[in-house]
N, C-alpha and C. Protein backbone atom coordinates (compact mmCIF):
# COMPACT_ATOMS: atom_id res chain seq x y z
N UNK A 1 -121.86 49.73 -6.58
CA UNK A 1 -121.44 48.80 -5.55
C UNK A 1 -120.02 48.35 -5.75
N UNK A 2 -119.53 47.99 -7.19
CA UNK A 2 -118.19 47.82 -7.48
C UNK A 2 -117.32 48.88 -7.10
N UNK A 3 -117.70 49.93 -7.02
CA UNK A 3 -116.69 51.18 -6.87
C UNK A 3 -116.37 51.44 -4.98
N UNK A 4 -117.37 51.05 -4.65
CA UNK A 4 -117.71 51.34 -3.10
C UNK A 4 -116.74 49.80 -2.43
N UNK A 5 -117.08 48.89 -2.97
CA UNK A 5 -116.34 47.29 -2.62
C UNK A 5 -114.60 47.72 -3.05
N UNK A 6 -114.11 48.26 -4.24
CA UNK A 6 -112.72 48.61 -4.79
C UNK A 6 -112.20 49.78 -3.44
N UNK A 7 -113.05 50.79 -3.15
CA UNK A 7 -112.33 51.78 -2.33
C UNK A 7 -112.44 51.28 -0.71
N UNK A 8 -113.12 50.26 -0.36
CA UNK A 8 -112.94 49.91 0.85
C UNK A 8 -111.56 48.75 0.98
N UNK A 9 -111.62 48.54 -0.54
CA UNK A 9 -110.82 47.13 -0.53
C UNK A 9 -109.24 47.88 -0.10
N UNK A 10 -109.15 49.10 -1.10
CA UNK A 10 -108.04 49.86 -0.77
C UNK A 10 -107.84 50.55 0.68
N UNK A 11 -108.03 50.95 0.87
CA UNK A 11 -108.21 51.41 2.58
C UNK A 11 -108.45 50.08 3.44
N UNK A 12 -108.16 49.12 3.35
CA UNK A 12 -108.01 48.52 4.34
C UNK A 12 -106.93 47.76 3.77
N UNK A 13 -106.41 47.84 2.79
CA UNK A 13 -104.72 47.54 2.17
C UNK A 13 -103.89 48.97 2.95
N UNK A 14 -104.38 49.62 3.17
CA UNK A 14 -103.24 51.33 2.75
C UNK A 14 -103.46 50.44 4.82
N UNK A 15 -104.14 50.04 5.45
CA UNK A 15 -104.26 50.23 7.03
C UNK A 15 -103.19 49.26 7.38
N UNK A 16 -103.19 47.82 6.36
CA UNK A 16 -102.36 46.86 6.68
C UNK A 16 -101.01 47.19 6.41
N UNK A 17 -100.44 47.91 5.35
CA UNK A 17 -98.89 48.56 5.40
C UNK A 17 -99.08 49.97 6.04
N UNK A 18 -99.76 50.45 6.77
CA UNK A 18 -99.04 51.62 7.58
C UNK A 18 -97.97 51.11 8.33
N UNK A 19 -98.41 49.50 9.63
CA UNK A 19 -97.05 49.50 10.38
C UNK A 19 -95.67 49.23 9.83
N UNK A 20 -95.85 49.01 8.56
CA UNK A 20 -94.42 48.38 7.84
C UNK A 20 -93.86 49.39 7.20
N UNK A 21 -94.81 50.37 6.80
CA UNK A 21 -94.10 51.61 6.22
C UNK A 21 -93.42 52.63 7.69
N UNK A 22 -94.07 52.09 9.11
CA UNK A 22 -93.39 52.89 9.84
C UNK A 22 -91.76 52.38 10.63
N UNK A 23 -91.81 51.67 9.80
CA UNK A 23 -90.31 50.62 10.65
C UNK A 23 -89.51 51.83 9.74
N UNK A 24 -88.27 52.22 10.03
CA UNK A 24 -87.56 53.01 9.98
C UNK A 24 -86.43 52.07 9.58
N UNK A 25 -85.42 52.46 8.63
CA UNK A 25 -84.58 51.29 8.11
C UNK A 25 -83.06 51.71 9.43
N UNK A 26 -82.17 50.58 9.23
CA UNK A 26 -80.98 51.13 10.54
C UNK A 26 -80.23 51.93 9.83
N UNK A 27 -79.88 53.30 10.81
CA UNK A 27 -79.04 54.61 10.47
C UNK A 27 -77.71 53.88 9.42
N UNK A 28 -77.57 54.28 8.54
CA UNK A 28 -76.16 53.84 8.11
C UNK A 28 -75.06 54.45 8.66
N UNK A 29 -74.02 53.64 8.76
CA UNK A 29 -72.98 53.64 9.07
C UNK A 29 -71.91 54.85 9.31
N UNK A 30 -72.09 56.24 9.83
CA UNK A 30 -71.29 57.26 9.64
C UNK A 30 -69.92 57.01 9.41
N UNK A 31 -69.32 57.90 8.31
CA UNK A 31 -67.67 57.37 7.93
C UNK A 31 -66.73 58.30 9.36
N UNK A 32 -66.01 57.84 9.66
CA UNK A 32 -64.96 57.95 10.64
C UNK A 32 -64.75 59.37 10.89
N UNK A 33 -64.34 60.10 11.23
CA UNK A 33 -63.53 61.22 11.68
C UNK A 33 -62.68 61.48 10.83
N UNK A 34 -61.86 62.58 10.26
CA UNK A 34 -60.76 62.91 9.59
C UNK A 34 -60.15 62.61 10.28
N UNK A 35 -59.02 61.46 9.53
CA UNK A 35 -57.83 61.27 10.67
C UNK A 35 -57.83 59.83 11.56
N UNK A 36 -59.25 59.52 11.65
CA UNK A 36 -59.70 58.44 12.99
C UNK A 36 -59.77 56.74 11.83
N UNK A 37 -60.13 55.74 12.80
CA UNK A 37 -60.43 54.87 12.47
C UNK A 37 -62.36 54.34 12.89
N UNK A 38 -62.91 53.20 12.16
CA UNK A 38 -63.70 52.96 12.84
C UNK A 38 -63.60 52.07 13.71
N UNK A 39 -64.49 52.22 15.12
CA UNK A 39 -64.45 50.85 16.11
C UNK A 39 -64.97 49.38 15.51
N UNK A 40 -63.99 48.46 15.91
CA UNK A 40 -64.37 47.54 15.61
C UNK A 40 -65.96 46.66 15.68
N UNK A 41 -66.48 46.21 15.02
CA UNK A 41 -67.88 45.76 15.80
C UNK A 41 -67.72 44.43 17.22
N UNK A 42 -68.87 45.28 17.96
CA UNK A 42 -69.02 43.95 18.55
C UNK A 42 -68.88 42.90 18.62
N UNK A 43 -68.15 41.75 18.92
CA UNK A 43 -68.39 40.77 19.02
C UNK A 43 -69.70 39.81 19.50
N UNK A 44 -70.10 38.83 19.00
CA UNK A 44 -71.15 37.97 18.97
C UNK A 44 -71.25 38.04 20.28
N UNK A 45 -72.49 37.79 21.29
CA UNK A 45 -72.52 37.03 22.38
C UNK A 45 -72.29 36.06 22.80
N UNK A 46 -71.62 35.27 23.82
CA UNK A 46 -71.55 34.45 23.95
C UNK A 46 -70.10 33.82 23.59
N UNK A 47 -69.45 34.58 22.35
CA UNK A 47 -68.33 34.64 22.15
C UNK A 47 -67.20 35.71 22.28
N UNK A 48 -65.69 34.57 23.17
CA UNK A 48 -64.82 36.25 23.53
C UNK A 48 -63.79 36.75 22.64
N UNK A 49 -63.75 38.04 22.18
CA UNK A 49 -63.26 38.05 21.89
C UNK A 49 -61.57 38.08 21.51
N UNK A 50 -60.90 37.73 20.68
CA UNK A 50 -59.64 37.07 20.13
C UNK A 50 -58.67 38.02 21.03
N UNK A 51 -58.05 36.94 21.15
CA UNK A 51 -56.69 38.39 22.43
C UNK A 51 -54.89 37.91 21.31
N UNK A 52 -54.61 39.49 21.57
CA UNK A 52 -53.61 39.76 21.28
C UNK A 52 -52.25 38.29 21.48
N UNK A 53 -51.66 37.73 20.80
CA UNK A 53 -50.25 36.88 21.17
C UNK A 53 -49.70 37.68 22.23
N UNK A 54 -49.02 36.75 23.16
CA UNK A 54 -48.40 37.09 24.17
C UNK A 54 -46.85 37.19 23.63
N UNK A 55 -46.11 38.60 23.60
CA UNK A 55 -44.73 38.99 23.22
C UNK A 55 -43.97 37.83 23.57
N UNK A 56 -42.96 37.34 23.30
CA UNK A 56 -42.00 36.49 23.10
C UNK A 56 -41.11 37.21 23.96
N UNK A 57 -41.38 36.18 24.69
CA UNK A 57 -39.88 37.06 26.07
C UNK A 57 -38.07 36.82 25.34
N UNK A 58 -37.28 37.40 25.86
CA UNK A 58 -35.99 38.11 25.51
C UNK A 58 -35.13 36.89 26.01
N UNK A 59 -34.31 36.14 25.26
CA UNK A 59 -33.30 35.17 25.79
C UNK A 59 -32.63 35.64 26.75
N UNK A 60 -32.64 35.21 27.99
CA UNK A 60 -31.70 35.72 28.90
C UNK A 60 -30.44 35.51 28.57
N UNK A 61 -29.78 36.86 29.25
CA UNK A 61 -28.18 36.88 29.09
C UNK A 61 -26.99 35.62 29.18
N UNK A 62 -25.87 35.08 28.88
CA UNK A 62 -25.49 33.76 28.79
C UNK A 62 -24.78 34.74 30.12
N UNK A 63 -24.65 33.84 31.29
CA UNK A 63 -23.54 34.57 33.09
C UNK A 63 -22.40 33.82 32.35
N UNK A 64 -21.44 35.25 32.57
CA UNK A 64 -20.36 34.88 32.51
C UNK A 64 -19.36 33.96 33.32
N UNK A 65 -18.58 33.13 32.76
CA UNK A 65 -18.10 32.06 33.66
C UNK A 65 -17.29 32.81 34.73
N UNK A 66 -17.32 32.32 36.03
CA UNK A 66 -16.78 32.66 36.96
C UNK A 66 -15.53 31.97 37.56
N UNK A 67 -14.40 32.27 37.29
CA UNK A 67 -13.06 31.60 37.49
C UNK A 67 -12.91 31.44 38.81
N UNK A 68 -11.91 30.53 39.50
CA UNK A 68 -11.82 29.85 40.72
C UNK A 68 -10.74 30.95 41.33
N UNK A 69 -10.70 31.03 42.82
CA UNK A 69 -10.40 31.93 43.59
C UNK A 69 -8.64 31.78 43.15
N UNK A 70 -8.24 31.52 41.98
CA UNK A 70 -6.80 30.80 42.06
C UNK A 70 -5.91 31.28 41.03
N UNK A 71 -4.39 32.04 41.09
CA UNK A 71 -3.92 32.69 40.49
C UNK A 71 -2.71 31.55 39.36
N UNK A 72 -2.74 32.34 38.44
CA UNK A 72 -1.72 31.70 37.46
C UNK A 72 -0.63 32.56 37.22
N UNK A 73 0.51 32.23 37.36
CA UNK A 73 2.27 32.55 37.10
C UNK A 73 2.03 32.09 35.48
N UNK A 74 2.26 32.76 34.62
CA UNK A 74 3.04 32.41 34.05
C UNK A 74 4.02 33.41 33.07
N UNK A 75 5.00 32.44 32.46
CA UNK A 75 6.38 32.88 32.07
C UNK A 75 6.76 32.84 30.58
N UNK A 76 6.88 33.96 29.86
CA UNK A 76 7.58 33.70 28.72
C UNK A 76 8.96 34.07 28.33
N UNK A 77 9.84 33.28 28.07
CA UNK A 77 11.00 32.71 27.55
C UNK A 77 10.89 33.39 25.82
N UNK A 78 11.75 34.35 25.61
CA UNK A 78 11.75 34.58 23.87
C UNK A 78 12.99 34.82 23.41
N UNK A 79 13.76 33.68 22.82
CA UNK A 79 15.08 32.77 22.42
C UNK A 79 15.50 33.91 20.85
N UNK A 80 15.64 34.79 20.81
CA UNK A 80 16.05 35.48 19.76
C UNK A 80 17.74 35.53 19.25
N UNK A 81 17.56 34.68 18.18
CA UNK A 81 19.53 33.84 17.58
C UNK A 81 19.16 34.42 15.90
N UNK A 82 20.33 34.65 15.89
CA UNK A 82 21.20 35.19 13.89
C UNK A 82 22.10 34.23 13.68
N UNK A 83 21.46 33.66 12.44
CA UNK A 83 22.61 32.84 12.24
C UNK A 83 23.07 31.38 13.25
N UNK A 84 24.91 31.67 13.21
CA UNK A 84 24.98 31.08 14.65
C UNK A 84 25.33 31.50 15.63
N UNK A 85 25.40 33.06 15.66
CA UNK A 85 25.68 33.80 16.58
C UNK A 85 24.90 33.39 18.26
N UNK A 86 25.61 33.99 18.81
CA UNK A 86 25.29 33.38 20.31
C UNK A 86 23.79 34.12 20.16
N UNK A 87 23.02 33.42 20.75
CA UNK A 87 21.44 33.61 21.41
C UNK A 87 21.20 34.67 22.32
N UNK A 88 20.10 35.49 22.37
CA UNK A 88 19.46 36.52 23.26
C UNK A 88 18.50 36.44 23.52
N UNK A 89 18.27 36.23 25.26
CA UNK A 89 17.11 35.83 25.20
C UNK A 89 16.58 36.66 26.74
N UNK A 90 15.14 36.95 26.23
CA UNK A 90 14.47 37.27 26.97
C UNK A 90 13.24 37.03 27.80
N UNK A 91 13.00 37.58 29.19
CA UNK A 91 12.15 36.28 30.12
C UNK A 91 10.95 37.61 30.15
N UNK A 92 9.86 37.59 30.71
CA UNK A 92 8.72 38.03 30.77
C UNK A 92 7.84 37.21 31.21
N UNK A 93 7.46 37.72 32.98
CA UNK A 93 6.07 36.70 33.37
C UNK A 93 5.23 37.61 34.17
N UNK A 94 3.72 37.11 34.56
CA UNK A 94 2.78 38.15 34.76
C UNK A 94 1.78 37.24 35.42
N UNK A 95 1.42 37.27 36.57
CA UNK A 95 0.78 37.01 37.29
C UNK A 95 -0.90 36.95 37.00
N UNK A 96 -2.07 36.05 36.84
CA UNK A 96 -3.23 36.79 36.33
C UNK A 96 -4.28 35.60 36.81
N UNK A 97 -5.24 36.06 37.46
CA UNK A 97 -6.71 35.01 38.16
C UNK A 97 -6.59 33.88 37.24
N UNK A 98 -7.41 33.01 37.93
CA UNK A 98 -8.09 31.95 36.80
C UNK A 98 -9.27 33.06 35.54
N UNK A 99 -9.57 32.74 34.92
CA UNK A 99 -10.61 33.09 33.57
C UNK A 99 -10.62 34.47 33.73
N UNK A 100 -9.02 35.43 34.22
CA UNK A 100 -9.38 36.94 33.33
C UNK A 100 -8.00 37.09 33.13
N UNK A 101 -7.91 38.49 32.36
CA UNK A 101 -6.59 38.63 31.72
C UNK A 101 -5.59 39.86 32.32
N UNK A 102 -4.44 39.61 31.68
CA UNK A 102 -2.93 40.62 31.79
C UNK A 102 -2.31 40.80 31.04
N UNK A 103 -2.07 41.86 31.04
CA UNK A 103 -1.25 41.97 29.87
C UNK A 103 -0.01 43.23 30.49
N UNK A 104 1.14 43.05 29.04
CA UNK A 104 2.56 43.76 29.85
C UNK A 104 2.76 44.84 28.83
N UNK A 105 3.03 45.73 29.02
CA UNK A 105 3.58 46.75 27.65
C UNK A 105 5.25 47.29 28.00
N UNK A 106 5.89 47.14 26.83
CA UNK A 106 7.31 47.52 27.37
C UNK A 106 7.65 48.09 25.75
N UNK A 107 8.55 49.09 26.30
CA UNK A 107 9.14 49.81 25.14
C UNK A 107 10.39 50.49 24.80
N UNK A 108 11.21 50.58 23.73
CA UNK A 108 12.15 50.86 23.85
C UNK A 108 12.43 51.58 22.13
N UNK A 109 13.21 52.55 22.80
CA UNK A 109 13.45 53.64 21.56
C UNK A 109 15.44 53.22 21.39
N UNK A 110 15.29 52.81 20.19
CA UNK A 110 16.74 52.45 19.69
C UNK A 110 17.52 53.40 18.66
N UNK A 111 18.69 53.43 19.05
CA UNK A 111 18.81 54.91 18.36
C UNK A 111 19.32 53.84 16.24
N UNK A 112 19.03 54.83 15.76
CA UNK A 112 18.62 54.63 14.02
C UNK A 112 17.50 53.72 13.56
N UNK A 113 16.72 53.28 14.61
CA UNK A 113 15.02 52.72 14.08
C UNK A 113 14.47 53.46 14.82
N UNK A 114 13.43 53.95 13.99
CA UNK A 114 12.32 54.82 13.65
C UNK A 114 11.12 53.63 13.98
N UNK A 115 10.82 54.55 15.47
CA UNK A 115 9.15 53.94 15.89
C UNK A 115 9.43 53.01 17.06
N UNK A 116 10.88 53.41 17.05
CA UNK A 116 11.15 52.07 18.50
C UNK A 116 10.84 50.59 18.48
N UNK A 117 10.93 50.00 19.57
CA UNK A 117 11.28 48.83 19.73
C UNK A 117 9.99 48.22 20.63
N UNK A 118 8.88 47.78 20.43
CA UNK A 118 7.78 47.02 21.46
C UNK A 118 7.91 46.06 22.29
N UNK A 119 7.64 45.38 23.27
CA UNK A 119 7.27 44.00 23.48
C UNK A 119 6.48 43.74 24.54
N UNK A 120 5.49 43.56 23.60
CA UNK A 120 3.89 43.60 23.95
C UNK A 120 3.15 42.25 24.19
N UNK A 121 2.59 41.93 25.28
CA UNK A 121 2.01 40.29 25.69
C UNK A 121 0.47 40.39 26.33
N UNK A 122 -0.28 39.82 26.08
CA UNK A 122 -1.85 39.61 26.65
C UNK A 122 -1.89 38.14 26.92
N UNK A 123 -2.21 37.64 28.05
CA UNK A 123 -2.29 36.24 28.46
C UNK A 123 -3.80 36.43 28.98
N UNK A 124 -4.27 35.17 28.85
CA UNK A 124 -5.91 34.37 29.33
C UNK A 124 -5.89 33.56 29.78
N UNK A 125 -5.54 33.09 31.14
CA UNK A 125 -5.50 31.90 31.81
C UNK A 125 -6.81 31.32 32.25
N UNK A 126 -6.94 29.71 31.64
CA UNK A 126 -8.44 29.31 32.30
C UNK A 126 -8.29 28.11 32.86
N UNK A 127 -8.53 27.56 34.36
CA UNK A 127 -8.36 26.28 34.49
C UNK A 127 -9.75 25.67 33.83
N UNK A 128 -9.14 23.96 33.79
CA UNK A 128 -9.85 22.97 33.56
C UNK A 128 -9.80 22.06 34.46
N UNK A 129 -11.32 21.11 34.06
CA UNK A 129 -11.67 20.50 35.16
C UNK A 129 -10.83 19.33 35.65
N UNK A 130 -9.75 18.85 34.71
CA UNK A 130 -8.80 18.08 34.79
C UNK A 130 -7.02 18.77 34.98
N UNK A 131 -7.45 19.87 35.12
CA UNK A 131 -5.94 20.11 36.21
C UNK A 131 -5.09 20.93 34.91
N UNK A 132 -5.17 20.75 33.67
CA UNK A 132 -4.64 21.96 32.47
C UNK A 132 -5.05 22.86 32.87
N UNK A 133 -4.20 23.43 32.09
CA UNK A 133 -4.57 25.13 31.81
C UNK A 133 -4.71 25.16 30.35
N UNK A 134 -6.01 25.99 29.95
CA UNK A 134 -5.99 26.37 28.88
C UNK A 134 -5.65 27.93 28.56
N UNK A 135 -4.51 28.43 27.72
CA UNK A 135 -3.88 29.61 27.85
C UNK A 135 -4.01 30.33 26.37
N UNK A 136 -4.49 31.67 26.46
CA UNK A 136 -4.86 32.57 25.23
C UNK A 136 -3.51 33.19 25.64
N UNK A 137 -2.64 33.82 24.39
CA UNK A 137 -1.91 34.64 24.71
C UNK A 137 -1.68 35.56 23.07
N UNK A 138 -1.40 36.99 22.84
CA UNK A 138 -0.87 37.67 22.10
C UNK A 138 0.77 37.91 22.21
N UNK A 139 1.62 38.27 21.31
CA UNK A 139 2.79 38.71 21.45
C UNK A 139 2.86 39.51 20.36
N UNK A 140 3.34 40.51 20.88
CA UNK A 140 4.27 41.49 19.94
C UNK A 140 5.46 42.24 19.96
N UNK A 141 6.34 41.22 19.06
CA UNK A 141 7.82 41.90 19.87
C UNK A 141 8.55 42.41 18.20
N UNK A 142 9.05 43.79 18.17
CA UNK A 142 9.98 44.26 17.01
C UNK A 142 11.33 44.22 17.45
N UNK A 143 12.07 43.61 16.41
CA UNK A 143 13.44 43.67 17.02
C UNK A 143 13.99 43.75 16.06
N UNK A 144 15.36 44.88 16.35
CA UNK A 144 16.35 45.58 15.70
C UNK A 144 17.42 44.51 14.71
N UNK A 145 17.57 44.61 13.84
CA UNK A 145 18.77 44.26 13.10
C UNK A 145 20.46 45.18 13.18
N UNK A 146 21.31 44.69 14.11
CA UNK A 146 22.68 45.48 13.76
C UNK A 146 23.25 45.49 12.88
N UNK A 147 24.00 46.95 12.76
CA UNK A 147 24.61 47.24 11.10
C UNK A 147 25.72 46.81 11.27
N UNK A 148 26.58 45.60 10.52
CA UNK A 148 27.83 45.23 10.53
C UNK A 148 28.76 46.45 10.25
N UNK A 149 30.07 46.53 10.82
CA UNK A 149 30.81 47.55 11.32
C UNK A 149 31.01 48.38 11.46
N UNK A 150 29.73 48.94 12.59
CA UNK A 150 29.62 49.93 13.20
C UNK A 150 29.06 51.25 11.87
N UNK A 151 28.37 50.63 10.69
CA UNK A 151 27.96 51.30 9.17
C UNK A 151 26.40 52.64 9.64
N UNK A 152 26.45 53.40 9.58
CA UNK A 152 25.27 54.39 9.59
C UNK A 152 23.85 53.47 8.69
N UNK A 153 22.97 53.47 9.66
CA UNK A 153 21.81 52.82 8.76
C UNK A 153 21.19 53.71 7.79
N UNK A 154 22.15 55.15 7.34
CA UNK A 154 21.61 55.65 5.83
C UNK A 154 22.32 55.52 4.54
N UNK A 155 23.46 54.44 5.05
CA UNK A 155 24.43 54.46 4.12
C UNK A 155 24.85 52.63 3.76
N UNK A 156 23.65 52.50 4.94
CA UNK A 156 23.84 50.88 4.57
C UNK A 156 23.42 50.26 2.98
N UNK A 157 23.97 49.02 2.82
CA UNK A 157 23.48 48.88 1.28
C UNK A 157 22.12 48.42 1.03
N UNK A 158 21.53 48.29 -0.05
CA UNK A 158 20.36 48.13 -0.67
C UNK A 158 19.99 46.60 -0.02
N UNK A 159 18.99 46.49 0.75
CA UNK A 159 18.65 45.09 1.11
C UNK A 159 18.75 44.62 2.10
N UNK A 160 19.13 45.84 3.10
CA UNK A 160 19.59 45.72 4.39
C UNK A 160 18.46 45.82 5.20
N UNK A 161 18.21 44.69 6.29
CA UNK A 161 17.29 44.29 7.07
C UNK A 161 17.23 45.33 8.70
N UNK A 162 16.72 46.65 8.52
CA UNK A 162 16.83 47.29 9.52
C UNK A 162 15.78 46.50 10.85
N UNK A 163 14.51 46.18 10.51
CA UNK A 163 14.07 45.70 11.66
C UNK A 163 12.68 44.79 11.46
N UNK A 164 12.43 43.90 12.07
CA UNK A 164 11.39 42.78 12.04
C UNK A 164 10.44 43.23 13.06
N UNK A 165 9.24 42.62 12.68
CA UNK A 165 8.10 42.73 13.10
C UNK A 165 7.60 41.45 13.59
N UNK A 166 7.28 41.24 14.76
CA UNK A 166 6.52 39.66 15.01
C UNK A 166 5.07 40.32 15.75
N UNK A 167 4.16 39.13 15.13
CA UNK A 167 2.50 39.56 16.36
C UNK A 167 2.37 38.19 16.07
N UNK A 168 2.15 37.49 17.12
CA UNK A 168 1.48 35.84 17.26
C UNK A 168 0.45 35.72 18.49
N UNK A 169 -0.79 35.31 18.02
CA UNK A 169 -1.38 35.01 18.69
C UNK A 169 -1.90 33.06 18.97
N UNK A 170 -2.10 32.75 19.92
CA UNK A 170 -1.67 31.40 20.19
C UNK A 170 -3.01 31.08 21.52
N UNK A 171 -3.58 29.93 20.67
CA UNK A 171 -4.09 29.66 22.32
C UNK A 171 -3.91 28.10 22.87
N UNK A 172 -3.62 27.78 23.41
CA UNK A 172 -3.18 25.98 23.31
C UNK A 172 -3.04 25.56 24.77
N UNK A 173 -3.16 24.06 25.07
CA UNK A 173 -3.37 23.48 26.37
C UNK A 173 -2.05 23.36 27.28
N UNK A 174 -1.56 23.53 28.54
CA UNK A 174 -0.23 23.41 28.68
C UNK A 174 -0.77 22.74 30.47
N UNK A 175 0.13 21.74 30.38
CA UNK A 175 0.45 21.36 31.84
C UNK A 175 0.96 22.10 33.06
N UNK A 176 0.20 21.82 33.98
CA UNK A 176 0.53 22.86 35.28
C UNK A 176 2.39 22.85 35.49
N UNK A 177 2.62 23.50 35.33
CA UNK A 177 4.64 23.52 35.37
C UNK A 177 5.63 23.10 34.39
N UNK A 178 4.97 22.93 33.76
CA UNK A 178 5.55 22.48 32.32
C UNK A 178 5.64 23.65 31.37
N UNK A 179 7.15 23.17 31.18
CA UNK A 179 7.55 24.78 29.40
C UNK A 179 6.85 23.73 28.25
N UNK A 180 6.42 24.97 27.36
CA UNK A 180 6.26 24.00 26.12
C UNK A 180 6.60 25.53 25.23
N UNK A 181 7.33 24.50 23.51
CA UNK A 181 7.70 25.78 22.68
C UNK A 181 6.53 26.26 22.35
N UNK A 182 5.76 27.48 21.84
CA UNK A 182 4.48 27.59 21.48
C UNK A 182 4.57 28.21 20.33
N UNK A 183 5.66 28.92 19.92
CA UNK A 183 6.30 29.73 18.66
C UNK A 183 7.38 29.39 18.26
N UNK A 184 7.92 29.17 16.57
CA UNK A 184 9.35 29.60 16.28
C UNK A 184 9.17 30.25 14.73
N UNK A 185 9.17 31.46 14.73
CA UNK A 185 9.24 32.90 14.03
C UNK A 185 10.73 33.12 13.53
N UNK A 186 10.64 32.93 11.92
CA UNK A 186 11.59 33.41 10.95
C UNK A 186 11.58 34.52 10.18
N UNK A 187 12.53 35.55 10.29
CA UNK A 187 12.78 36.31 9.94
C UNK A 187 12.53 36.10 8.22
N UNK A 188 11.32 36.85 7.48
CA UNK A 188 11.32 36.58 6.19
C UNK A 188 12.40 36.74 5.23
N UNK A 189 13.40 37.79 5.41
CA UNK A 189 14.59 38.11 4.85
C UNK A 189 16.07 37.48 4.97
N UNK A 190 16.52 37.48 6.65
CA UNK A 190 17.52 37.03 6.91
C UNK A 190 17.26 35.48 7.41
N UNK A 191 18.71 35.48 8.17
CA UNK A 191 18.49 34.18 9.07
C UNK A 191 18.14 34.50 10.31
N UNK A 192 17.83 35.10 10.63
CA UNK A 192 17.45 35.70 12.24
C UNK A 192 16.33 34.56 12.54
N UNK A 193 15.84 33.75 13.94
CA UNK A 193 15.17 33.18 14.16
C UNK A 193 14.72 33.52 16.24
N UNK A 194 13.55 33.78 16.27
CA UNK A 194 12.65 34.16 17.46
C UNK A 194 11.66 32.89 17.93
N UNK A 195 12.09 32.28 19.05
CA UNK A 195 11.55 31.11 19.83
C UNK A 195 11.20 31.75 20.81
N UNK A 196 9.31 31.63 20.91
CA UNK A 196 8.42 31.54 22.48
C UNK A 196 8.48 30.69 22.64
N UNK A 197 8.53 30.68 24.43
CA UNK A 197 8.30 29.63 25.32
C UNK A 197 7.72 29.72 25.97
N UNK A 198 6.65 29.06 26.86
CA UNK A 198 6.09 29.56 27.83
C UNK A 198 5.72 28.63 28.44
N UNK A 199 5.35 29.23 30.01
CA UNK A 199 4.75 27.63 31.12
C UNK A 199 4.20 28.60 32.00
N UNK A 200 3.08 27.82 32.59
CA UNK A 200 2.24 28.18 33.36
C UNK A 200 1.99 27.33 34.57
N UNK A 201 2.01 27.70 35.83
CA UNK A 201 2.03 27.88 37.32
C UNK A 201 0.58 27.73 38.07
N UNK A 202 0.13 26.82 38.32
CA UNK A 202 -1.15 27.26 39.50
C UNK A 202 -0.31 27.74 41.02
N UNK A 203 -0.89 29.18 41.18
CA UNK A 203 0.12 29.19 42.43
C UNK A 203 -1.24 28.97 43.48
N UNK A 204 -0.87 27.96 44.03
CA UNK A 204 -2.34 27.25 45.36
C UNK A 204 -2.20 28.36 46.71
């Protein structure tokens, strides 16, 4: 009777885990593709999922200022004196909008300097809201040294100042019709001395 009570006892254990032995465990996870990634999982229900930051838009461009329908004259004056020898002087003026530029190129080949002679100007005229002008300008002027009596500049003596170099750039406030000095340029060697002048014009 014990043996008959033990084998029923078992068989009706082996009946109660059949359905649990038939649950099937979840497929694991296949690894990716050569090359691939895996998809992300699902997100929860009920919850959405996380979105990308929105790109940071691009500073717009700064518009360039737009100058008034109105032209500027102006004039440079360049006072070039040796010593106390009498003064030489030269005028140069150039017509140019409010807020854009002009510029002049002039040149001159002098006979015994090598590379000639420049005189070179860039002006930036900008009005202001109070009636100045505010004025950018470059200069570049080379100028010749003469050989005292009538001497070949290969036979001149040791120390002799064949020719100067000036480049000034300058930007400064000037009254509508008004000269103002804006340069005075010394010759590092001699006494030679080079004075800009300049004035500027609203022509209405």
């Amino acid at each position: 009777m014990k043996s008959r009570a033990f084998v029923l006892t078992m068989f009706l254990a082996a009946i109660a885990l059949t359905p649990l032995l038939a649950q099937q465990p979840p497929p694991a996870q296949q690894p990716p593709p050569r090359g691939g990634t895996l998809a992300p999982p699902p997100a929860p229900r009920g919850v959405a999922p996380p979105q990308a930051p929105a790109p940071t838009p691009a500073p717009a461009p700064i518009p360039r200022r737009e100058g008034q329908p109105v032209n500027v004259k102006i004039e440079f004056t360049l006072t070039d004196q040796r010593g106390g020898g009498a003064a030489i002087k030269r005028s140069v003026s150039l017509v140019v909008a409010d807020s854009r530029g002009g510029s002049i190129r002039s040149h001159s080949e002098v006979m015994g300097v090598g590379g000639g002679v420049p005189l070179n100007i860039d002006a930036n005229p900008e009005l202001l809201p109070d009636g100045k002008i505010r004025l950018g300008f470059n200069v570049q002027y080379d100028w010749p040294v003469p050989i005292e009596g009538g001497r070949d500049v290969n036979t001149a003596p040791r120390g002799t100042v064949f020719k100067t170099s000036m480049h000034e750039s300058v930007a400064l406030i000037l009254e509508n019709g008004k000269s103002m000095i804006a340069t005075q340029s010394a010759d590092p060697v001699g006494d030679r001395q080079v004075t800009v002048e300049v004035k500027a014009t609203i022509l209405r």
